[in-house]
Each structure stands twice: as C-alpha cells, then as structure tokens.
C-alpha atoms as a PDB file:
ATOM      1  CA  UNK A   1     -19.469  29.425 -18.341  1.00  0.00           C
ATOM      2  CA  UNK A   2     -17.353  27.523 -15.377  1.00  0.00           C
ATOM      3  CA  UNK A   3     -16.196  29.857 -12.735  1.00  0.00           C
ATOM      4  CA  UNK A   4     -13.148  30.741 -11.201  1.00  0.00           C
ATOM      5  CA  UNK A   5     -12.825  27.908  -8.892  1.00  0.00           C
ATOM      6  CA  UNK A   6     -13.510  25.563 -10.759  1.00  0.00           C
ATOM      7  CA  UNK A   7     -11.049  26.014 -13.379  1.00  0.00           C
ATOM      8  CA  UNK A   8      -8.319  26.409 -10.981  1.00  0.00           C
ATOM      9  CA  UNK A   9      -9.479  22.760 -10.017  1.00  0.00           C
ATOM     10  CA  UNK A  10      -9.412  21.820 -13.505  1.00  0.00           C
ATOM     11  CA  UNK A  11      -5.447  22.745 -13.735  1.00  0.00           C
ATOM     12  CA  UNK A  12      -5.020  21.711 -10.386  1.00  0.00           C
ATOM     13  CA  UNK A  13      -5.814  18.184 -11.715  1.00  0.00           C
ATOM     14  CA  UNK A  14      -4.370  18.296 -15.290  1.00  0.00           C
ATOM     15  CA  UNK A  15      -0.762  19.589 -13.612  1.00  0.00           C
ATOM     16  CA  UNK A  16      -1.100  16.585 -10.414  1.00  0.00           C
ATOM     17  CA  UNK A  17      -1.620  14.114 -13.674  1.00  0.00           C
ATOM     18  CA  UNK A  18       0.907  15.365 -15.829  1.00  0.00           C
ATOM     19  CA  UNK A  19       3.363  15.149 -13.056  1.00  0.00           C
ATOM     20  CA  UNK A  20       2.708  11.873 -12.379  1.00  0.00           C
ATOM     21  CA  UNK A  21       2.759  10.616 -15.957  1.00  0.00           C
ATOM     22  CA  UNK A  22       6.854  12.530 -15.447  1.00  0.00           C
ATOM     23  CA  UNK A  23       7.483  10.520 -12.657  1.00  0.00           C
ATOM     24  CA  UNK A  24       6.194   7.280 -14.012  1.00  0.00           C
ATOM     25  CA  UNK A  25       8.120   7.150 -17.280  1.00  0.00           C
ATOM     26  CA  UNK A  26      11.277   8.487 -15.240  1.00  0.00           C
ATOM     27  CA  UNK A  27      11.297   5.690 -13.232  1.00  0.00           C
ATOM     28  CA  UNK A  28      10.342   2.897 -15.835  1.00  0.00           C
ATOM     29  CA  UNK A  29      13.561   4.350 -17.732  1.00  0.00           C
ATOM     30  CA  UNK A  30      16.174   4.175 -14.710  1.00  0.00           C
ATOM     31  CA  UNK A  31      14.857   0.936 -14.274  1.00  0.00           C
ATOM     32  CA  UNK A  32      15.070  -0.337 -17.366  1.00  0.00           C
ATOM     33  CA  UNK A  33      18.969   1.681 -17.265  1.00  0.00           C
ATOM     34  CA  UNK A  34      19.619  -0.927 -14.605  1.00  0.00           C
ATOM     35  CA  UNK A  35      18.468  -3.907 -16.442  1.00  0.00           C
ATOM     36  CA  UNK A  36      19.549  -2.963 -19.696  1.00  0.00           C
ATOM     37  CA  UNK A  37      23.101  -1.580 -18.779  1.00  0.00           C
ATOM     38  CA  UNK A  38      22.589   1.830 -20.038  1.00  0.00           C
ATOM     39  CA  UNK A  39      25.071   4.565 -18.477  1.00  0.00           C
ATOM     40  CA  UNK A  40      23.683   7.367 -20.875  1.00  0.00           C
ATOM     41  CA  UNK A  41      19.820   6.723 -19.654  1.00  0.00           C
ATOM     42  CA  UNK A  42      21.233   6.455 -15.973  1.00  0.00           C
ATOM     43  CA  UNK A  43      23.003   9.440 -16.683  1.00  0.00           C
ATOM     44  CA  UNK A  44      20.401  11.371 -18.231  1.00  0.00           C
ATOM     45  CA  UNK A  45      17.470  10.513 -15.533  1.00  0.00           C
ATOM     46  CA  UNK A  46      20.780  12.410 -12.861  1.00  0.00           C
ATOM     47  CA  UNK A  47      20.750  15.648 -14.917  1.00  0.00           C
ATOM     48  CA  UNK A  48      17.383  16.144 -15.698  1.00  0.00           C
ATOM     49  CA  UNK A  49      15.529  15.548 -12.100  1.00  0.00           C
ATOM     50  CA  UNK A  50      15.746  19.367 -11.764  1.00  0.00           C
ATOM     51  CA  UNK A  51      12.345  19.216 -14.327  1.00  0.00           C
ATOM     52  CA  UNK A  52      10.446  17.314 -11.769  1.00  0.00           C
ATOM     53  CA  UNK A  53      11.571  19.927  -9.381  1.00  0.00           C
ATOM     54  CA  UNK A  54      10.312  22.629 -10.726  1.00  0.00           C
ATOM     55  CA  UNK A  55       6.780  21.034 -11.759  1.00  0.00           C
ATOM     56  CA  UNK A  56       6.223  20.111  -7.647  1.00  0.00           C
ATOM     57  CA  UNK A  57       7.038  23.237  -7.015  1.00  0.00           C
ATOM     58  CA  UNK A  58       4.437  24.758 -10.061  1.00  0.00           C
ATOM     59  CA  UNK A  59       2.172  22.422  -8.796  1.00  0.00           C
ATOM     60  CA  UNK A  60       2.160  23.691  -4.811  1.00  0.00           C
ATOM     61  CA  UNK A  61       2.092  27.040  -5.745  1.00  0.00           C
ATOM     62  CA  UNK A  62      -1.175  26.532  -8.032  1.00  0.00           C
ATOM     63  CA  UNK A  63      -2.682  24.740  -5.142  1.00  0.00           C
ATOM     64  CA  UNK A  64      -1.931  27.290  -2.097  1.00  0.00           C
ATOM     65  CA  UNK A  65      -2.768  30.170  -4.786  1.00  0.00           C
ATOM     66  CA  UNK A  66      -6.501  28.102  -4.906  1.00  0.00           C
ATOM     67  CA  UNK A  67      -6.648  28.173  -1.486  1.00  0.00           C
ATOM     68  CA  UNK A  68      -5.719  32.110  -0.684  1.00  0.00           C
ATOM     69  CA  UNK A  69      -8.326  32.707  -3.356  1.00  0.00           C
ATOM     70  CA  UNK A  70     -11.265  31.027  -3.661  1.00  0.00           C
ATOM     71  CA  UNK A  71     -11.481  29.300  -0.141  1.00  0.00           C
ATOM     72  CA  UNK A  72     -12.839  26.314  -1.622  1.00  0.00           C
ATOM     73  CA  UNK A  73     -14.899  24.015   0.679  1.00  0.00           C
ATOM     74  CA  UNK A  74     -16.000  20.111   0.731  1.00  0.00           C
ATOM     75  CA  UNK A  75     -14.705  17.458  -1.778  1.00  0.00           C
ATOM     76  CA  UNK A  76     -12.708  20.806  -3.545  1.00  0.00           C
ATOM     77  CA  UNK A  77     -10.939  21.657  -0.161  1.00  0.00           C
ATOM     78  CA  UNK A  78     -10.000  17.884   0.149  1.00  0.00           C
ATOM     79  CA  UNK A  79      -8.660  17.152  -3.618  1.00  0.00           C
ATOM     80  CA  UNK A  80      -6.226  20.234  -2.622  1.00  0.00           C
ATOM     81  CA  UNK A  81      -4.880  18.766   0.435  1.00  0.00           C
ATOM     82  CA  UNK A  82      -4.521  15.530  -1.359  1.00  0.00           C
ATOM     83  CA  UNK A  83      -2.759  16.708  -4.265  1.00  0.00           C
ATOM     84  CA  UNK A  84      -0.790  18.676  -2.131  1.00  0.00           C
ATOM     85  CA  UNK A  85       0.579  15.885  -0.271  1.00  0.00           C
ATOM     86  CA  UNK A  86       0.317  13.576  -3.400  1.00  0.00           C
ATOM     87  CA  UNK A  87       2.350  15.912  -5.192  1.00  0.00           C
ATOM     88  CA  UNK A  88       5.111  15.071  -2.642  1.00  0.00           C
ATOM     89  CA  UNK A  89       5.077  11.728  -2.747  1.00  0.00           C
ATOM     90  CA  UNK A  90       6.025  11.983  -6.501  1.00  0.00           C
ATOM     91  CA  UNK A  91       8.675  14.146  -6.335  1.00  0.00           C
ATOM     92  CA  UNK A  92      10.403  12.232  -3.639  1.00  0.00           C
ATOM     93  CA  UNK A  93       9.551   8.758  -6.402  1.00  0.00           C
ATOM     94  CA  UNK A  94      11.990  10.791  -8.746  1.00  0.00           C
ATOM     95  CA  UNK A  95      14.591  11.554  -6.187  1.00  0.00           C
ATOM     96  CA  UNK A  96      14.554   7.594  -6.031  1.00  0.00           C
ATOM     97  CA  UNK A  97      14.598   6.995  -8.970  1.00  0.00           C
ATOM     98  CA  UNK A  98      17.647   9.776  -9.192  1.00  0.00           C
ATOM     99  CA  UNK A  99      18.733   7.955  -7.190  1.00  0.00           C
ATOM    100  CA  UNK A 100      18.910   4.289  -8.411  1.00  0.00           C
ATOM    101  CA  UNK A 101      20.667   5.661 -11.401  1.00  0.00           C
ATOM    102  CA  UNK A 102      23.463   7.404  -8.917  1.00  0.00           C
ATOM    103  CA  UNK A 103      24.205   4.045  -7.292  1.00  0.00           C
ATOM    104  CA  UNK A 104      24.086   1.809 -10.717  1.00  0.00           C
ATOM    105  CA  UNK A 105      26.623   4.740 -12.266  1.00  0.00           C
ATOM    106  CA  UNK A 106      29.273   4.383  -9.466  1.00  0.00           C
ATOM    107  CA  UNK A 107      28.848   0.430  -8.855  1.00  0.00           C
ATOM    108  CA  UNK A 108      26.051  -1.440 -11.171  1.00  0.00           C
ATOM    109  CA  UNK A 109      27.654  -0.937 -15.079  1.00  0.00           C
ATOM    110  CA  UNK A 110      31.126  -2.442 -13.991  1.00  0.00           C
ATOM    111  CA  UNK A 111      30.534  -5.809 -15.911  1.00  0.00           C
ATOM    112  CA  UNK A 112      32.876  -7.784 -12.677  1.00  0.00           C
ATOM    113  CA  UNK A 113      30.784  -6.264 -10.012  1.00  0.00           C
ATOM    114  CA  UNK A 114      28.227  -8.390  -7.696  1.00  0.00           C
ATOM    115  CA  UNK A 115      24.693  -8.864  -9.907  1.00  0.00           C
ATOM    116  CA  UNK A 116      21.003  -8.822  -8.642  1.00  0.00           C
ATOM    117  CA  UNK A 117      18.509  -8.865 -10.639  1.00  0.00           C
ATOM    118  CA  UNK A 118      15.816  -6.198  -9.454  1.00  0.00           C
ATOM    119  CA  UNK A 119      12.963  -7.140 -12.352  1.00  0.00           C
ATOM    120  CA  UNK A 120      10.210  -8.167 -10.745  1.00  0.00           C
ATOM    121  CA  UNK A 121      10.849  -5.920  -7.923  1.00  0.00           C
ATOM    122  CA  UNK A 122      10.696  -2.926  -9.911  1.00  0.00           C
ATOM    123  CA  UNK A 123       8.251  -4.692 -11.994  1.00  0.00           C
ATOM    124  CA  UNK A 124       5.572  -4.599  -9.105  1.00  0.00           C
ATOM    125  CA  UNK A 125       6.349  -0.907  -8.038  1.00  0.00           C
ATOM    126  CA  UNK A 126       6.402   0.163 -11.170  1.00  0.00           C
ATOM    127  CA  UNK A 127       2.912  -1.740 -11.157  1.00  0.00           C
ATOM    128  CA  UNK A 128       1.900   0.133  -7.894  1.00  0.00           C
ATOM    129  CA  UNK A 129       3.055   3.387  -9.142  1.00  0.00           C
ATOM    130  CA  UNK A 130       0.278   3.071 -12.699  1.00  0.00           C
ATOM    131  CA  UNK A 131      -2.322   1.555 -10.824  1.00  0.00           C
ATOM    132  CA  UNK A 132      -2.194   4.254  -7.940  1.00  0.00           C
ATOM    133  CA  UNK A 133      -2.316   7.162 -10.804  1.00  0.00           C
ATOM    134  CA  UNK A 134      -5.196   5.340 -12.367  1.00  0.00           C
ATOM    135  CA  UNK A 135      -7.012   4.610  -9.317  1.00  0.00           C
ATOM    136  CA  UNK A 136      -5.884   9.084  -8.934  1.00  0.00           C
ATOM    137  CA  UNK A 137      -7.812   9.603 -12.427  1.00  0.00           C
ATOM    138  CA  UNK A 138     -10.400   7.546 -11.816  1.00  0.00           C
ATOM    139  CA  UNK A 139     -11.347   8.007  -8.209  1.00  0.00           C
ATOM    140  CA  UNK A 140     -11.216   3.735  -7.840  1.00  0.00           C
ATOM    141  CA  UNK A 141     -11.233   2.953  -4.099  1.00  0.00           C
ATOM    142  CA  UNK A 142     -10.804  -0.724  -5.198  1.00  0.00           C
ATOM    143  CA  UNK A 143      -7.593   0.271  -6.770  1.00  0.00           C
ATOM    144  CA  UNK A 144      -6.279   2.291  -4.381  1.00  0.00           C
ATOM    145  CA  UNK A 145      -6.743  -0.362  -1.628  1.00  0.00           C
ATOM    146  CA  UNK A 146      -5.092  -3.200  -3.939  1.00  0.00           C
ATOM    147  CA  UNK A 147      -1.867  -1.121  -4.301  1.00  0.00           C
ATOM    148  CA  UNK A 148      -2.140  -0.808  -0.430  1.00  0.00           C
ATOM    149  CA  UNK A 149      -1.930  -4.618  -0.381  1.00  0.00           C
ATOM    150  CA  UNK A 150       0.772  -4.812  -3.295  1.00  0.00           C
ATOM    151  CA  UNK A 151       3.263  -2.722  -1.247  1.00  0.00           C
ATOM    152  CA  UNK A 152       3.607  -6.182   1.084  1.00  0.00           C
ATOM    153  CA  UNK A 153       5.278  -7.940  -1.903  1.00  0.00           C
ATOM    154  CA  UNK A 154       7.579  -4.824  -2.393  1.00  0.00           C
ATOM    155  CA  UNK A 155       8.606  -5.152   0.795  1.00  0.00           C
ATOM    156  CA  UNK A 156       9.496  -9.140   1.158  1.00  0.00           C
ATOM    157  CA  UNK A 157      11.527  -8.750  -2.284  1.00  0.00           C
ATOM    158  CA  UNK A 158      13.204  -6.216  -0.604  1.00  0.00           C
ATOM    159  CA  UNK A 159      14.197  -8.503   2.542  1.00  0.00           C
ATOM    160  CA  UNK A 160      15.122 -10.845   0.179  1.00  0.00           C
ATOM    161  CA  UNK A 161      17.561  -8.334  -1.598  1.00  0.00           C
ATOM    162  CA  UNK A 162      19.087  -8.149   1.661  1.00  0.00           C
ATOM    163  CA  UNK A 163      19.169 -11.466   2.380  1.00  0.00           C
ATOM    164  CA  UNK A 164      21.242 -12.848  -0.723  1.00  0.00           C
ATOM    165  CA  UNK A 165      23.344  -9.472  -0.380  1.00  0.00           C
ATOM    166  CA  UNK A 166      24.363 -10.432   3.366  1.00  0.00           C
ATOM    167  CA  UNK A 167      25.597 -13.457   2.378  1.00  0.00           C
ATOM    168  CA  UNK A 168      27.362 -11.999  -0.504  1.00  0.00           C
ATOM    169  CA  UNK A 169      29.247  -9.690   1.527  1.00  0.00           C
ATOM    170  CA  UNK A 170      30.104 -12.999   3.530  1.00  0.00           C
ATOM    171  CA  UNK A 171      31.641 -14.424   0.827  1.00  0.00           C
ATOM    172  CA  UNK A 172      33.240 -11.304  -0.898  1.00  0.00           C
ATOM    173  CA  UNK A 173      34.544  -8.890   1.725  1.00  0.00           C
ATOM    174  CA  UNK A 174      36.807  -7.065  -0.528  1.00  0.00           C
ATOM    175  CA  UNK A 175      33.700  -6.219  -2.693  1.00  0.00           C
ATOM    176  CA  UNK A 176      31.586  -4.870   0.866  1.00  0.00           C
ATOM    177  CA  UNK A 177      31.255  -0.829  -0.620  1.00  0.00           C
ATOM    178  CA  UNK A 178      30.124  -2.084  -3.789  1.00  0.00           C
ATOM    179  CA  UNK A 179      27.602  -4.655  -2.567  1.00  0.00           C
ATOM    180  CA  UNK A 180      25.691  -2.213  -0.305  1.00  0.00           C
ATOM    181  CA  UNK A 181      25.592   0.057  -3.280  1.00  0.00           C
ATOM    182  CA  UNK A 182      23.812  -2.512  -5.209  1.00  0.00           C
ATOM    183  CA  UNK A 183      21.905  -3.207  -2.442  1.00  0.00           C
ATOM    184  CA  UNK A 184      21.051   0.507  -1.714  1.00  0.00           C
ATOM    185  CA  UNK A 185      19.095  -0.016  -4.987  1.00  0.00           C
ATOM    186  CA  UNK A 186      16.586  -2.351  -3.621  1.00  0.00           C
ATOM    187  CA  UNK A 187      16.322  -0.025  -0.449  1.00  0.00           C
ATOM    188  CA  UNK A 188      15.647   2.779  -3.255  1.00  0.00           C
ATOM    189  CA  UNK A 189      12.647   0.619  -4.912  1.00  0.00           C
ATOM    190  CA  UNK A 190      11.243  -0.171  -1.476  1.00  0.00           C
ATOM    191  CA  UNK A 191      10.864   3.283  -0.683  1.00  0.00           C
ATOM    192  CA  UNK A 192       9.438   4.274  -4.630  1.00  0.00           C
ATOM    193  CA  UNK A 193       6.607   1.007  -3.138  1.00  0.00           C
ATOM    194  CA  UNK A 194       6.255   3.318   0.320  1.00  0.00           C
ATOM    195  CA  UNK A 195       5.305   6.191  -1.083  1.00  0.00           C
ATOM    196  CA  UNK A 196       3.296   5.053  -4.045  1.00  0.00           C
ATOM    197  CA  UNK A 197       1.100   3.483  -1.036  1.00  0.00           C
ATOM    198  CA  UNK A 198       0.780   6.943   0.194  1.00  0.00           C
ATOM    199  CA  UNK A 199      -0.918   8.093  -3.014  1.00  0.00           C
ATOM    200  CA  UNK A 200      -3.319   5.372  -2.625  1.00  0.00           C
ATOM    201  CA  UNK A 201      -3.796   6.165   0.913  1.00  0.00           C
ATOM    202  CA  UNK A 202      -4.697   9.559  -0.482  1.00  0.00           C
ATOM    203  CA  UNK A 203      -6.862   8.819  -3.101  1.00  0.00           C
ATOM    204  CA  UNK A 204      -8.956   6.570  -0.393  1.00  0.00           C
ATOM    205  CA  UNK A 205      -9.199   9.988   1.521  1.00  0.00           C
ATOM    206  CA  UNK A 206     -10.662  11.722  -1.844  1.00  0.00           C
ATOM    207  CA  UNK A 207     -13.337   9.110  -1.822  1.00  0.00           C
ATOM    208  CA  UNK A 208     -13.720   8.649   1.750  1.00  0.00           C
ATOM    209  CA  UNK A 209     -12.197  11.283   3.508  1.00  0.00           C
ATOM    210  CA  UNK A 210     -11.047   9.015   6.306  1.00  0.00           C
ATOM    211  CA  UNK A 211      -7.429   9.022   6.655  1.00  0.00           C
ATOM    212  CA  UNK A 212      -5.895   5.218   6.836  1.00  0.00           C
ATOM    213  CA  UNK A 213      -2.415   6.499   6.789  1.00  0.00           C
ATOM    214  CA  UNK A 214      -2.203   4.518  10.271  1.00  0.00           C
ATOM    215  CA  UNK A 215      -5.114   1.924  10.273  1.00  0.00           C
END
C-alpha cells in the first residue's frame, strides 16, 4: 500500500501533465485560428482561458498543500519546486496564446490587412512546447537540452518577423496600428519559445538538479 506522500506525488504529476496536454492543444488551435482564418476558434481560445486559470491555480495549491504536509525531501522536494515553477510557465503559454487570438480578432481576419505567414514559426514552438512535455514525462535530459537549442530558431524567425514588418510599415504608413498588431503575434510566439525553454531548463534540474537558467 503507497503512502501518503507518495500519492500526493502521483497527482502532483498526473495534474502538471494534464495541464500541459491543456496548454498544448490550446495553442496548436489559436494557431491553426491564425492560419486557417477562423474567428470562432480565435474567439473561443479568448473566453475559455479562465479553465487554464483555474487548473494553475489547482495545481499550486496541491503542490504547497504537499509541502505543509509531508515535508518531502530529495528528488520529491525538487519535482515540487519544478512543477511549481513549470506550472507557471504554462499558464503564461496560454495567456499567449490568449493572446495571439486577441490580436488576429482585432487586425489578422480582415481579408485587406498586411499578411505574414507565422507557420513554421509556430510550427517549431509548437515543436518545443511537445518535446519539452515529453522530455517532462519522460525525464529525457537529451530532450530537454535540444529544445534549449531549438529556442535559437524561434528567436531568428522572430527577427525576421520584424524585419519584413519594418519595411512594411515603410511602405504602408496608413496601415502602422495594424502592422504592429500582426507583428505583436510573432512577439507572442517568441515568448510561447521563451518559456517552453524554461520547462526544459526545469526538467534538466529534475535530472540534474543544477540550475542552467543562466549558464
């Protein structure tokens, strides 16, 4: 028969993992809003971030409950302060990816606006964001430090963005609010890469308990 402790670890890690399958398929689906043109996803990714909300909060409080408890020591004490801090990082994902769908539903459906296409971009954080939970479920240092190295390509794309949108603004002056919406979006995808990073970074701790936040 398990003990106390350990099943409060056990729920501890099936809520973390449920909350980040949420987050993941949240932000596939404002993605794919963009791309595919879909107000009523955008729309419905707005209303609904109040779910993500409240399963942060569930999991914090299951976590600092553990803690005031059971006092748990060694590799339990550190999978807390991970998954508190991991927890975090995905509910500030689904404020981005609140987000994105906020600045495609006052700029990005108007079929005359200024276009970029964001694909791969969200392609390879979207990337980032799986391999980070599976490197999470799996406790794959390998993983965790390739998503490290992955958020460098998030972060050229999202010069890039920049780049072409400069220009644009250049050449279109009257469109200037609605550019740096669009652009906003790419700043929004860049910072789903960031954090995503900081799961990794996390996971590595599990494993190694060094913190590389800063290395």
């Amino acid at each position: 028969m398990t003990n106390p402790l350990t099943r409060a670890m056990h729920k501890i890690k099936k809520e973390i993992l449920s909350l980040g399958a949420m987050v993941e398929d949240r932000f596939k689906k404002t993605i794919y809003a963009v791309k595919t043109n879909d107000l009523a996803q955008a729309i419905q990714i707005i209303e609904t971030d109040y779910l993500v909300d409240a399963q942060e909060v569930e999991v914090e409080e299951e976590c600092l409950k553990t803690l005031a408890l059971y006092h748990p020591v060694a590799t339990d004490l550190r999978l807390i302060t991970a998954v508190i801090k991991i927890n975090n990082d995905l509910e500030r994902i689904a404020d981005y990816a609140a987000n994105i769908a906020r600045r495609f539903k006052i700029s990005g459906r108007n079929s005359n606006s200024f276009q970029y296409d964001y694909t791969a971009m969200a392609e390879q954080a979207a990337k980032m964001l799986k391999l980070s939970l599976d490197a999470l479920v799996s406790l794959d240092g390998n993983l965790a430090y390739k998503v490290r190295e992955m958020d460098e390509e998030v972060n050229t794309m999202r010069n890039e963005a920049y780049n072409v949108m400069k220009d644009a603004i250049r050449k279109n002056p009257e469109k200037v609010e609605e550019i740096i919406n669009m652009y906003l979006i790419s700043r929004h995808i860049e910072r789903v890469g960031d954090h995503t990073k900081n799961i990794a970074e996390e996971v590595i701790y599990l494993i190694e308990g060094e913190i590389i936040r800063h290395s």
